[in-house]
C-alpha atoms as a PDB file:
ATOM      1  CA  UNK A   1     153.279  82.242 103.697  1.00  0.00           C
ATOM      2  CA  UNK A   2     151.031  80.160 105.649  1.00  0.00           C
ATOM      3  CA  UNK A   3     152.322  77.074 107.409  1.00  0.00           C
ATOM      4  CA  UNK A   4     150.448  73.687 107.818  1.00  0.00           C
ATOM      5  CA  UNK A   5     150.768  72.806 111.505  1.00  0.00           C
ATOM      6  CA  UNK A   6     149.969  69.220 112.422  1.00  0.00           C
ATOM      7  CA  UNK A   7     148.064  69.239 115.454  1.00  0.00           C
ATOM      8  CA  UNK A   8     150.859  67.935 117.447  1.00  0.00           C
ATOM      9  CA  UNK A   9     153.158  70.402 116.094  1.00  0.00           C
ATOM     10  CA  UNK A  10     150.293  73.336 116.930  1.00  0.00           C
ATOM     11  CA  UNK A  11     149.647  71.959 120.666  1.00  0.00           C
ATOM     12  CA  UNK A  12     153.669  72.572 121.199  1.00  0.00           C
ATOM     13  CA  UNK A  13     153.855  76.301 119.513  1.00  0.00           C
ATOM     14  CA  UNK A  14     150.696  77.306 122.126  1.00  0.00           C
ATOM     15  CA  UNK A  15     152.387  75.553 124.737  1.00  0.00           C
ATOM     16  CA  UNK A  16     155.311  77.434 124.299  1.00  0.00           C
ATOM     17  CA  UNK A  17     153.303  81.039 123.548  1.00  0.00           C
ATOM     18  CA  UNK A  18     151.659  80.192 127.267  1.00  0.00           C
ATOM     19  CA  UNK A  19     155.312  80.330 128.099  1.00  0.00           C
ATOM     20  CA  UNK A  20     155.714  83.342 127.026  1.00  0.00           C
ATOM     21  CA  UNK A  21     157.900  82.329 123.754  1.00  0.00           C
ATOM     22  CA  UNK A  22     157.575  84.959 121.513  1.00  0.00           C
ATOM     23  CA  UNK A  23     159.008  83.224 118.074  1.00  0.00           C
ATOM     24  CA  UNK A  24     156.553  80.459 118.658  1.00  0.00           C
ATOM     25  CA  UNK A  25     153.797  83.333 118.805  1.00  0.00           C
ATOM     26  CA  UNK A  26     154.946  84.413 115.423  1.00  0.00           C
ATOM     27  CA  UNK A  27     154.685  80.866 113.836  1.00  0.00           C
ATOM     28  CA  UNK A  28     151.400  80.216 115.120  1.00  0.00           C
ATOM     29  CA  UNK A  29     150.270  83.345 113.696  1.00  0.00           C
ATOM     30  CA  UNK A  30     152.208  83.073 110.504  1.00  0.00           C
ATOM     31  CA  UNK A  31     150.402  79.683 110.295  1.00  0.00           C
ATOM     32  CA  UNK A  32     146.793  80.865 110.623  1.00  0.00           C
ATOM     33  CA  UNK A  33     147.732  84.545 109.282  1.00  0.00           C
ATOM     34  CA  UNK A  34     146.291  84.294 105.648  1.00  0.00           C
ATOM     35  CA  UNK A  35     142.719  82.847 106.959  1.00  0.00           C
ATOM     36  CA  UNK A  36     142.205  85.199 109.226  1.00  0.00           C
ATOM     37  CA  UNK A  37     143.193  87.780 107.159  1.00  0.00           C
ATOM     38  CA  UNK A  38     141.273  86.484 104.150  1.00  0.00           C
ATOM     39  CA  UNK A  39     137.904  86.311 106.320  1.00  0.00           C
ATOM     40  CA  UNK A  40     138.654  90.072 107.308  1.00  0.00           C
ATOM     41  CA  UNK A  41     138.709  90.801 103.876  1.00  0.00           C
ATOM     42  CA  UNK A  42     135.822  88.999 103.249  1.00  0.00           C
ATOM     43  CA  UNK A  43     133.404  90.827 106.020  1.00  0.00           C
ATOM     44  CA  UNK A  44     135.180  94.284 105.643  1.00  0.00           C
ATOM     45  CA  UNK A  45     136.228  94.760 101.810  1.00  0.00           C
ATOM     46  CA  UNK A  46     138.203  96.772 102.635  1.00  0.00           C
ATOM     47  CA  UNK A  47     142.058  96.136 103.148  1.00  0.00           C
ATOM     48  CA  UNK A  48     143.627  98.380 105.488  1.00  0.00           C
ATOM     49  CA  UNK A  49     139.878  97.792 107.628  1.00  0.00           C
ATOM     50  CA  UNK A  50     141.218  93.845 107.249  1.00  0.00           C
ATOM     51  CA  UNK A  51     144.283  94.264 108.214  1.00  0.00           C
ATOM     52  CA  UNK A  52     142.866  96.325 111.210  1.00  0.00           C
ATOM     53  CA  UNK A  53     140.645  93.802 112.282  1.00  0.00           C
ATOM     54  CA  UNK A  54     143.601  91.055 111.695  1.00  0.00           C
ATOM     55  CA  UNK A  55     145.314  92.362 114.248  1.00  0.00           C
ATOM     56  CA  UNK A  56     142.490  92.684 116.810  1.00  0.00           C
ATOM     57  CA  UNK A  57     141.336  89.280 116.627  1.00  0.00           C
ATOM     58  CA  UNK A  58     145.457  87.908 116.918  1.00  0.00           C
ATOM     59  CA  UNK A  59     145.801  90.561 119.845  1.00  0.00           C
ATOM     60  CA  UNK A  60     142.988  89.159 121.769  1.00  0.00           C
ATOM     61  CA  UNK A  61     143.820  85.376 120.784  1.00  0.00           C
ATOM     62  CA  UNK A  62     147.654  86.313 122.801  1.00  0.00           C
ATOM     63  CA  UNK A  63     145.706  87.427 125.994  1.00  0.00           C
ATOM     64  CA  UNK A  64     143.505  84.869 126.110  1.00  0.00           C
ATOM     65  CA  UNK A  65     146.178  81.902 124.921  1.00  0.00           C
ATOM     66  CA  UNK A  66     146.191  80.647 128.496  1.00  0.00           C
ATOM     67  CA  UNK A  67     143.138  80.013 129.130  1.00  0.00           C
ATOM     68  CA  UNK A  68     143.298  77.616 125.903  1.00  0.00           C
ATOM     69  CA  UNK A  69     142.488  74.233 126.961  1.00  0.00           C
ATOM     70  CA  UNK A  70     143.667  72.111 124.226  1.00  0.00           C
ATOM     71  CA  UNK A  71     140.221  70.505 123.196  1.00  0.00           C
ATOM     72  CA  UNK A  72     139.870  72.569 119.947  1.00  0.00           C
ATOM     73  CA  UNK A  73     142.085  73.741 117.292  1.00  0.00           C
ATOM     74  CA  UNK A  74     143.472  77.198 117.593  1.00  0.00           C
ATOM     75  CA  UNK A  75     141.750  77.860 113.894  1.00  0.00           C
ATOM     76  CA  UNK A  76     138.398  77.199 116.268  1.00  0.00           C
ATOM     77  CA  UNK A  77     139.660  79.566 118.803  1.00  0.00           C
ATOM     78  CA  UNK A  78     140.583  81.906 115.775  1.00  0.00           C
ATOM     79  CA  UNK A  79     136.781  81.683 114.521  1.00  0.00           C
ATOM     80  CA  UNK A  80     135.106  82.182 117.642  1.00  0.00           C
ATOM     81  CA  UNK A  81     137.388  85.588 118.552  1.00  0.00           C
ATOM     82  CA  UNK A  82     136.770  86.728 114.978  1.00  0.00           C
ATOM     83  CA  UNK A  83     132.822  86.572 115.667  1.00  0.00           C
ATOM     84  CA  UNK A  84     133.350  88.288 118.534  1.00  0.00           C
ATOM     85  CA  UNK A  85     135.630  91.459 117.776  1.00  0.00           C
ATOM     86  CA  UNK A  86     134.004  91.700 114.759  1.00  0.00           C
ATOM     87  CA  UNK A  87     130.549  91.700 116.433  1.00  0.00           C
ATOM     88  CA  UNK A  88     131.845  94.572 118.927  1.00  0.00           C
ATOM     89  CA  UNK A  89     133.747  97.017 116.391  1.00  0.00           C
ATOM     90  CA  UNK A  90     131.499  99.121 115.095  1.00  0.00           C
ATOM     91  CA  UNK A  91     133.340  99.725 111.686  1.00  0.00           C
ATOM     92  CA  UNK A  92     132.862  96.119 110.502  1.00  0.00           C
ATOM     93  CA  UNK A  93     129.413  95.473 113.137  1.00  0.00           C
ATOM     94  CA  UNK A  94     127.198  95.640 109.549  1.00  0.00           C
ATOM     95  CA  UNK A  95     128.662  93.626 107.224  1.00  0.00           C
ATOM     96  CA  UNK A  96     129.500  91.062 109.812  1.00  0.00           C
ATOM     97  CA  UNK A  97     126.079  91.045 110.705  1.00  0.00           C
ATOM     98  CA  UNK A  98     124.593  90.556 107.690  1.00  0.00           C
ATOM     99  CA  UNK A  99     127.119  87.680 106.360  1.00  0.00           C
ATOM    100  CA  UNK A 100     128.970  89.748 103.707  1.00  0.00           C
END
């Protein structure tokens, strides 16, 4: 079930996934989860392929959490990782590309 983070709330879960807190990492994905997931869907039709590239985009959103610099939302950081593992895999390269 996805959770509706105020931004204060958000900034605190990050801050504590930079320190390594792994049940803050699990509430900042459950809270973004669905929309990245639905978007999948969306370019991929295709739900294990979805689910796949789910879990790419939230792996590299973990490596890269600390360079986050807290003048975005993560759901910004969440579109901008999508475009680009979805723009290097070439399973979903296509229908990314052309919008679908």
């Amino acid at each position: 079930m996805p959770l509706n983070l105020a931004p204060q709330k958000e900034e605190e879960l990050i801050r504590r996934v930079i320190a390594k807190d792994e049940e803050a990492a699990a509430l900042l994905i459950s809270a973004h989860e669905q929309r990245v997931y639905n978007l999948s869907l969306r370019m991929t039709k295709n739900p294990q392929d979805a689910a796949d590239l789910m879990q790419e985009i939230f792996i590299h959103l973990l490596n890269k959490i600390n360079s986050f610099r807290f003048e975005s939302s993560f759901a910004s950081l969440t579109k901008n990782s999508f475009r680009l593992i979805a723009g290097k895999l070439p399973a979903f390269r296509l229908d990314f590309a052309q919008g679908h």
